[in-house]
Protein backbone atom coordinates (compact mmCIF):
# COMPACT_ATOMS: atom_id res chain seq x y z
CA UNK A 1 16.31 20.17 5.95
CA UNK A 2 15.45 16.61 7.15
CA UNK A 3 12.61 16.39 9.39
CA UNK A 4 12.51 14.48 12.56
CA UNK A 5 12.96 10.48 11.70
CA UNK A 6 10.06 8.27 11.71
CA UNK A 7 8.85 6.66 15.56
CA UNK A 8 6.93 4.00 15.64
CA UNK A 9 4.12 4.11 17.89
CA UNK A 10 0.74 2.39 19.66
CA UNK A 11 -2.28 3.63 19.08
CA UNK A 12 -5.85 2.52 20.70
CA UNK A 13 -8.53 2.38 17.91
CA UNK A 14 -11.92 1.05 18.02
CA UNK A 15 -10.83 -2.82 16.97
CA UNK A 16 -7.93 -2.96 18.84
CA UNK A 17 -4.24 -1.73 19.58
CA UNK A 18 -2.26 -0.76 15.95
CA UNK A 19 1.20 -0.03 15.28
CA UNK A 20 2.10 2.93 13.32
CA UNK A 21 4.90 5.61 12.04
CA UNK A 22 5.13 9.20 12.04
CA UNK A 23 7.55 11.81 11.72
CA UNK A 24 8.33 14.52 10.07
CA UNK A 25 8.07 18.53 10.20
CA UNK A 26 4.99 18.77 12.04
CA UNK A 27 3.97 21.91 10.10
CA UNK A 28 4.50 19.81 7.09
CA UNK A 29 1.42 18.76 4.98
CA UNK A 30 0.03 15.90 5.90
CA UNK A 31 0.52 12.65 4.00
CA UNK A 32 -0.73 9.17 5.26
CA UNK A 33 0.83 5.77 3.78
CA UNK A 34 -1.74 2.73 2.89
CA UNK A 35 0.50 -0.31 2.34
CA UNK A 36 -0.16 -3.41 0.22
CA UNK A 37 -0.88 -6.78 1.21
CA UNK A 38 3.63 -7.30 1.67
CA UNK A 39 2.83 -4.66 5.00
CA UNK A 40 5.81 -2.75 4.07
CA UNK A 41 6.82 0.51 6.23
CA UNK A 42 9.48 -0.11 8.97
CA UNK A 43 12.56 0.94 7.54
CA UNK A 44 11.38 1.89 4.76
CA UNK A 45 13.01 4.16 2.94
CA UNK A 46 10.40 6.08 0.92
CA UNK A 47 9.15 6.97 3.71
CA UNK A 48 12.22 8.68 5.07
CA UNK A 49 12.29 10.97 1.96
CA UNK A 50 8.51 11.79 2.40
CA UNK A 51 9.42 12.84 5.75
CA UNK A 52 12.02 15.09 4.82
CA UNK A 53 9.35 17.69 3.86
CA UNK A 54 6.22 16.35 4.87
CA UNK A 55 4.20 15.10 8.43
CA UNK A 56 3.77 11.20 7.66
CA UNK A 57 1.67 8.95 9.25
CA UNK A 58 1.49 5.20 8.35
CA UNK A 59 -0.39 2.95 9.66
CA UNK A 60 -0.17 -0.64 9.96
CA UNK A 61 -4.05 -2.66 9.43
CA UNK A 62 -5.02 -4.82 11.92
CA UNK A 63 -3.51 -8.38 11.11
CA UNK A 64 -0.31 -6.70 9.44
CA UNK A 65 2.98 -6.13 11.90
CA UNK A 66 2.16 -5.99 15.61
CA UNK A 67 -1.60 -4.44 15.01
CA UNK A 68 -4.74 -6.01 16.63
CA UNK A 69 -8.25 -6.47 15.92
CA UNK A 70 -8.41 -8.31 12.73
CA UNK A 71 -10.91 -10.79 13.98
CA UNK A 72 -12.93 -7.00 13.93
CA UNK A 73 -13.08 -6.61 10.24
CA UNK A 74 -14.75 -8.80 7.84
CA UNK A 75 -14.81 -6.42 4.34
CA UNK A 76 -13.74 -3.30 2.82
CA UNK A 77 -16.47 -1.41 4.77
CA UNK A 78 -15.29 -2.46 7.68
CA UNK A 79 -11.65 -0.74 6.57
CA UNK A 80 -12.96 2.18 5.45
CA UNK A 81 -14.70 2.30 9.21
CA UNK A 82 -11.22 1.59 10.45
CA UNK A 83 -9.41 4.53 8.64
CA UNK A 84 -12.07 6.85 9.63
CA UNK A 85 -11.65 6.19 13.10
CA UNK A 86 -7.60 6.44 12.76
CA UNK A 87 -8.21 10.05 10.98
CA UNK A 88 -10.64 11.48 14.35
CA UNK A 89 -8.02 9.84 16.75
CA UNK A 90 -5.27 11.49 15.24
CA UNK A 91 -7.06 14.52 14.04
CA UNK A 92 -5.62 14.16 10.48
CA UNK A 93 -8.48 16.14 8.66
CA UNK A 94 -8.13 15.99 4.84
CA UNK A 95 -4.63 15.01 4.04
CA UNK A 96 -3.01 12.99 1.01
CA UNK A 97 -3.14 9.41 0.53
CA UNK A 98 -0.32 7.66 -0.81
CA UNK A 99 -1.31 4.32 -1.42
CA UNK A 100 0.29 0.73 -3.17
CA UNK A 101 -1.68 -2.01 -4.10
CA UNK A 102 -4.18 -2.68 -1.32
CA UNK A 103 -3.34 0.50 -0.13
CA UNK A 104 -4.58 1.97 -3.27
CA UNK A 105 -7.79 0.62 -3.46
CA UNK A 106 -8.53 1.52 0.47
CA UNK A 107 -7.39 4.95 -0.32
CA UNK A 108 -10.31 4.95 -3.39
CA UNK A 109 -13.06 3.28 -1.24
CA UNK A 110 -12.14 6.26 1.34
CA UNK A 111 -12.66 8.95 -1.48
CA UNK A 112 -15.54 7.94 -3.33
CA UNK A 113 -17.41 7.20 0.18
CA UNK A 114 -16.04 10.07 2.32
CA UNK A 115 -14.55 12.82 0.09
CA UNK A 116 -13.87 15.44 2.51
CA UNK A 117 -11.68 13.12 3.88
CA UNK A 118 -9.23 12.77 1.21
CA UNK A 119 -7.09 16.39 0.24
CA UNK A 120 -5.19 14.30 -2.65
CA UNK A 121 -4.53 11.09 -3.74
CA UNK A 122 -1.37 9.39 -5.16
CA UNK A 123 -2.52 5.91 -6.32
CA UNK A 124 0.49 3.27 -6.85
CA UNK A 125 -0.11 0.38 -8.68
CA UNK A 126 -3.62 0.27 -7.23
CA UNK A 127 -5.82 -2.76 -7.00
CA UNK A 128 -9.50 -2.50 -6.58
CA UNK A 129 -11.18 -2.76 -10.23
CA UNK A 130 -12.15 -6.19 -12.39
CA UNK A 131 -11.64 -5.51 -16.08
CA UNK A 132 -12.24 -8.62 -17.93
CA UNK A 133 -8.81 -9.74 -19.75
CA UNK A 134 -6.60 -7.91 -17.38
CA UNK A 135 -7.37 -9.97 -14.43
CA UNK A 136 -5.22 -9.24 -11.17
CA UNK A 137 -2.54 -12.21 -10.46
CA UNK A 138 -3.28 -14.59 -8.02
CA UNK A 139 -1.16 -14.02 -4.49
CA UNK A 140 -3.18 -16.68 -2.94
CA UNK A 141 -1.10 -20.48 -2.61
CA UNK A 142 2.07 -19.31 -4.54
CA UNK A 143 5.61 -19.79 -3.53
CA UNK A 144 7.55 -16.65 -2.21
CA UNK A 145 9.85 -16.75 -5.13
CA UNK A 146 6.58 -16.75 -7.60
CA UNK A 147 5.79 -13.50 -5.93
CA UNK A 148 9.03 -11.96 -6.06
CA UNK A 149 9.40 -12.52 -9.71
CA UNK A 150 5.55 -10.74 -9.87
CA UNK A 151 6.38 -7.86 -7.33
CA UNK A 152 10.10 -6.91 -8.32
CA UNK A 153 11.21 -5.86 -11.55
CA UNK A 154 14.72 -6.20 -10.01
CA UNK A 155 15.29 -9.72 -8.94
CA UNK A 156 18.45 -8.49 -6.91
CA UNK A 157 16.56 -6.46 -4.95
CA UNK A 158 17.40 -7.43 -1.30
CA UNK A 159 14.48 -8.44 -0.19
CA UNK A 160 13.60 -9.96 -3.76
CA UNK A 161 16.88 -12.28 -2.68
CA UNK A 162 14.99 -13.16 0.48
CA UNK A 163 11.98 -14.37 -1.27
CA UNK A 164 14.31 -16.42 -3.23
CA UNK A 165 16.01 -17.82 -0.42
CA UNK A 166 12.55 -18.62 1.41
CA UNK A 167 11.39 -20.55 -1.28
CA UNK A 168 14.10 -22.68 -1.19
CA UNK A 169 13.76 -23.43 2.47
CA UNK A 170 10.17 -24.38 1.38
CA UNK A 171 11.09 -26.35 -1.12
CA UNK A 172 14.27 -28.60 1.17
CA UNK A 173 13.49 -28.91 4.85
CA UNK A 174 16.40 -30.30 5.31
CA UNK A 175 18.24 -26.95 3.95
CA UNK A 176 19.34 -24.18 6.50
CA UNK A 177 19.00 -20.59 5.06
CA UNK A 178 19.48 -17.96 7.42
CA UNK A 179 15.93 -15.52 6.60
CA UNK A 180 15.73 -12.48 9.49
CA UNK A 181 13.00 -13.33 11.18
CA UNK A 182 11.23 -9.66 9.60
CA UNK A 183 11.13 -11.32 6.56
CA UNK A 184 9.95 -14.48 7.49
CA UNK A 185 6.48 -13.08 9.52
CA UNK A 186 5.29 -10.56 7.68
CA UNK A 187 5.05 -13.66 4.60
CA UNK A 188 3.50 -15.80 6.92
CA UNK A 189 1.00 -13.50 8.18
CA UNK A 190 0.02 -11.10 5.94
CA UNK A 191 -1.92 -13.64 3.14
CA UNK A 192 -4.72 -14.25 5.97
CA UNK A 193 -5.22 -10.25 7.00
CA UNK A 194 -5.16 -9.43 3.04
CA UNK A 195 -7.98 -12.45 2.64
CA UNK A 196 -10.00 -10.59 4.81
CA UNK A 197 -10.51 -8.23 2.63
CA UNK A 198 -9.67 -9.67 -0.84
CA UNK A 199 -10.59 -13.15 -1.21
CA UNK A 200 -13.79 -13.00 -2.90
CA UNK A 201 -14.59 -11.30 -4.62
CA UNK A 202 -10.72 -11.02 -5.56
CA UNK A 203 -8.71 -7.95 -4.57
CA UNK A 204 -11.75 -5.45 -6.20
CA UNK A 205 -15.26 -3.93 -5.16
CA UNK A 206 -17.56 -4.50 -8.47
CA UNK A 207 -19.71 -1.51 -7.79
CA UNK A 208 -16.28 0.65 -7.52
CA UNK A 209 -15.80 2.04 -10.75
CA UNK A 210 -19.09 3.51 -10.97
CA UNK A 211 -18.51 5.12 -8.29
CA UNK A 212 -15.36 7.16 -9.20
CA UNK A 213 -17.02 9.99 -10.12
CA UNK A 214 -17.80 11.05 -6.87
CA UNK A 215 -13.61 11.72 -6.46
CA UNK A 216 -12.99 15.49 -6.78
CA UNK A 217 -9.58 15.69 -5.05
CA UNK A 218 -6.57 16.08 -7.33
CA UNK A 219 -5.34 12.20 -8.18
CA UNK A 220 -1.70 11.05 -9.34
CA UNK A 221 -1.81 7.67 -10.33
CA UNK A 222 1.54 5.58 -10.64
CA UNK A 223 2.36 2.83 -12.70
CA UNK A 224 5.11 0.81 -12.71
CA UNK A 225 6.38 -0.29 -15.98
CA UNK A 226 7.52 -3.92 -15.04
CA UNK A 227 4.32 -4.85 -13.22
CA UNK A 228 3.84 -8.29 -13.27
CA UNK A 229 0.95 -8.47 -10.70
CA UNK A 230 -1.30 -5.62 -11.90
CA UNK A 231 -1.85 -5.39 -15.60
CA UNK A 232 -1.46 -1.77 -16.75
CA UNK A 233 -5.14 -1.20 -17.77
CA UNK A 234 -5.98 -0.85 -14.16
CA UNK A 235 -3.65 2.10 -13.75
CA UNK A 236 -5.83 3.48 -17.22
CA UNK A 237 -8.70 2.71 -15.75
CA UNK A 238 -8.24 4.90 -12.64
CA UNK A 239 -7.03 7.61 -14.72
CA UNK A 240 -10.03 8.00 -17.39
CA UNK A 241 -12.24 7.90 -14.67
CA UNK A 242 -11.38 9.56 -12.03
CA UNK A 243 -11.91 13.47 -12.83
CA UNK A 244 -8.32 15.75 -13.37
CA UNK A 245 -6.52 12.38 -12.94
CA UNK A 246 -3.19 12.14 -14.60
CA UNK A 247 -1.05 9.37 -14.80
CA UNK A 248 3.05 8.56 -14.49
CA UNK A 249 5.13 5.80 -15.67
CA UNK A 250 8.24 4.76 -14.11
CA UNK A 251 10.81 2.54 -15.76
CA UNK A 252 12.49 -0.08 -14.75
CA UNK A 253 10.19 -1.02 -11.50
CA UNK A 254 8.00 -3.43 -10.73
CA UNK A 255 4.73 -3.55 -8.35
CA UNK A 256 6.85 -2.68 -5.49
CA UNK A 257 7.56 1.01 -5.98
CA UNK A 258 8.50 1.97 -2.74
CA UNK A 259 10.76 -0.42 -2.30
CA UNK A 260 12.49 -0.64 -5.86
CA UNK A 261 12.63 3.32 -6.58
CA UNK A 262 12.05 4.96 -3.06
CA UNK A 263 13.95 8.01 -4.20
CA UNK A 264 11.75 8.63 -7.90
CA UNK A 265 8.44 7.95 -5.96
CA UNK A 266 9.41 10.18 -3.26
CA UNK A 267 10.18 13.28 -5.45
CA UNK A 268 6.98 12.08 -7.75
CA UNK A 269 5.03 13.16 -4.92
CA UNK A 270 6.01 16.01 -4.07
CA UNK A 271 6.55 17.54 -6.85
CA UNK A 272 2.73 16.80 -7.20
CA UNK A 273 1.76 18.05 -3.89
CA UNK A 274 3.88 21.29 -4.76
């Protein structure tokens, strides 16, 4: 049975006012969302399915959506910091972390520094390593349609199409494209919040991997096949090192998991929280 649908909410936290989602059986276990640097979560639908059997909370970072207190955090410590003041507000204890992209690599910074904190780990597409050769791709100063064609294995993908369609406003002023105005901000915004903690050095902690040792919980990391933004030796990387780590493939998506195969990812996780 469905649990209750996802609210979005306010919550006061040391560096300001943040927007965030929960719902779910409140009995269910416990399962927080750490976007990437797109800020998806309202409306989205792999959340819905998580919340069919599961409490889920997900947060939006300061700078992302309607959340304050960016001008608060200056590095990854200063996340981690964040998140551990959003688990004692909300009493969240040691749940999973489902986390894509950015996400991923908060949801690794939290485990290796604060293990207790962290009952699992599922690890999408994560970002947060340097391995010479199979360098990240650059999301910094590139047209929304270059991005879609990096984040989507599915170029039809709705909001793939809006990427399109924003570029080409970019590219002819003079052209009127009708882009909900959802769309539109979260582009516009979320670059400069992601900078904050990814600009240099770029999107990865260099004393990180040595450093995953200290993760005990058990860790699903998953890869999508068509990645065009994170080479597939990062998802390897995560999963030799990280201790009872095993990794899935899934066909036919891109970076954007949760938004190309909300249904696969959804039952991908809890089959491995089960």
């Amino acid at each position: 049975m469905a649990g209750p649908a996802l609210v979005t909410e306010r919550l006061d936290t040391q560096v300001g006012s943040i927007e965030l989602q929960r719902g779910g059986p409140p009995d269910g276990p416990a399962i927080v969302y750490l976007h990437s640097a797109q800020g998806e979560g309202q409306s989205l639908m792999f959340l819905d399915r998580l919340a069919e059997r599961h409490a889920v909370v997900a947060p939006q970072f300061p700078g992302f959506g309607e959340s304050e207190g960016l001008d608060q955090i200056d590095d990854m410590d200063d996340a981690v910091f964040h998140l551990l003041d959003l688990w004692d507000r909300l009493d969240l204890g040691a749940p999973c972390i489902v986390g894509l992209s950015l996400g991923g690599w908060m949801a690794v910074e939290m485990a290796t520094r604060y293990p207790d904190k962290v009952g699992a780990l599922v690890l999408v597409n994560p970002a947060g390593l340097y391995l010479q050769g199979h360098e990240i791709g650059d999301i910094f100063g590139r047209s929304p349609g270059e991005l879609a064609r990096d984040l989507f294995h599915d170029q039809d993908h709705p909001v793939a199409q809006m990427m399109h369609a924003l570029n080409e406003l970019t590219a002819d002023v003079g052209k009127r494209i009708e882009i909900p105005f959802e769309v539109v901000k979260p582009i516009a915004t979320t670059l400069a919040a992601t900078a904050k903690l990814g600009w240099d050095p770029y999107l990865h902690n260099p004393k990180l991997p040595r450093r995953l040792w200290r993760i005990g919980c058990p860790t699903l990391v998953v890869h999508g096949a068509e990645d065009q933004l994170i080479p597939p030796a990062h998802c390897a990387y995560y999963t030799e090192h990280i201790a009872g780590a095993r990794q899935v493939e899934v066909t036919d998506a891109g970076h954007m998991l949760p938004w190309e195969k909300p249904d696969e990812l959804a039952q991908l996780v809890g089959g491995f929280l089960r």
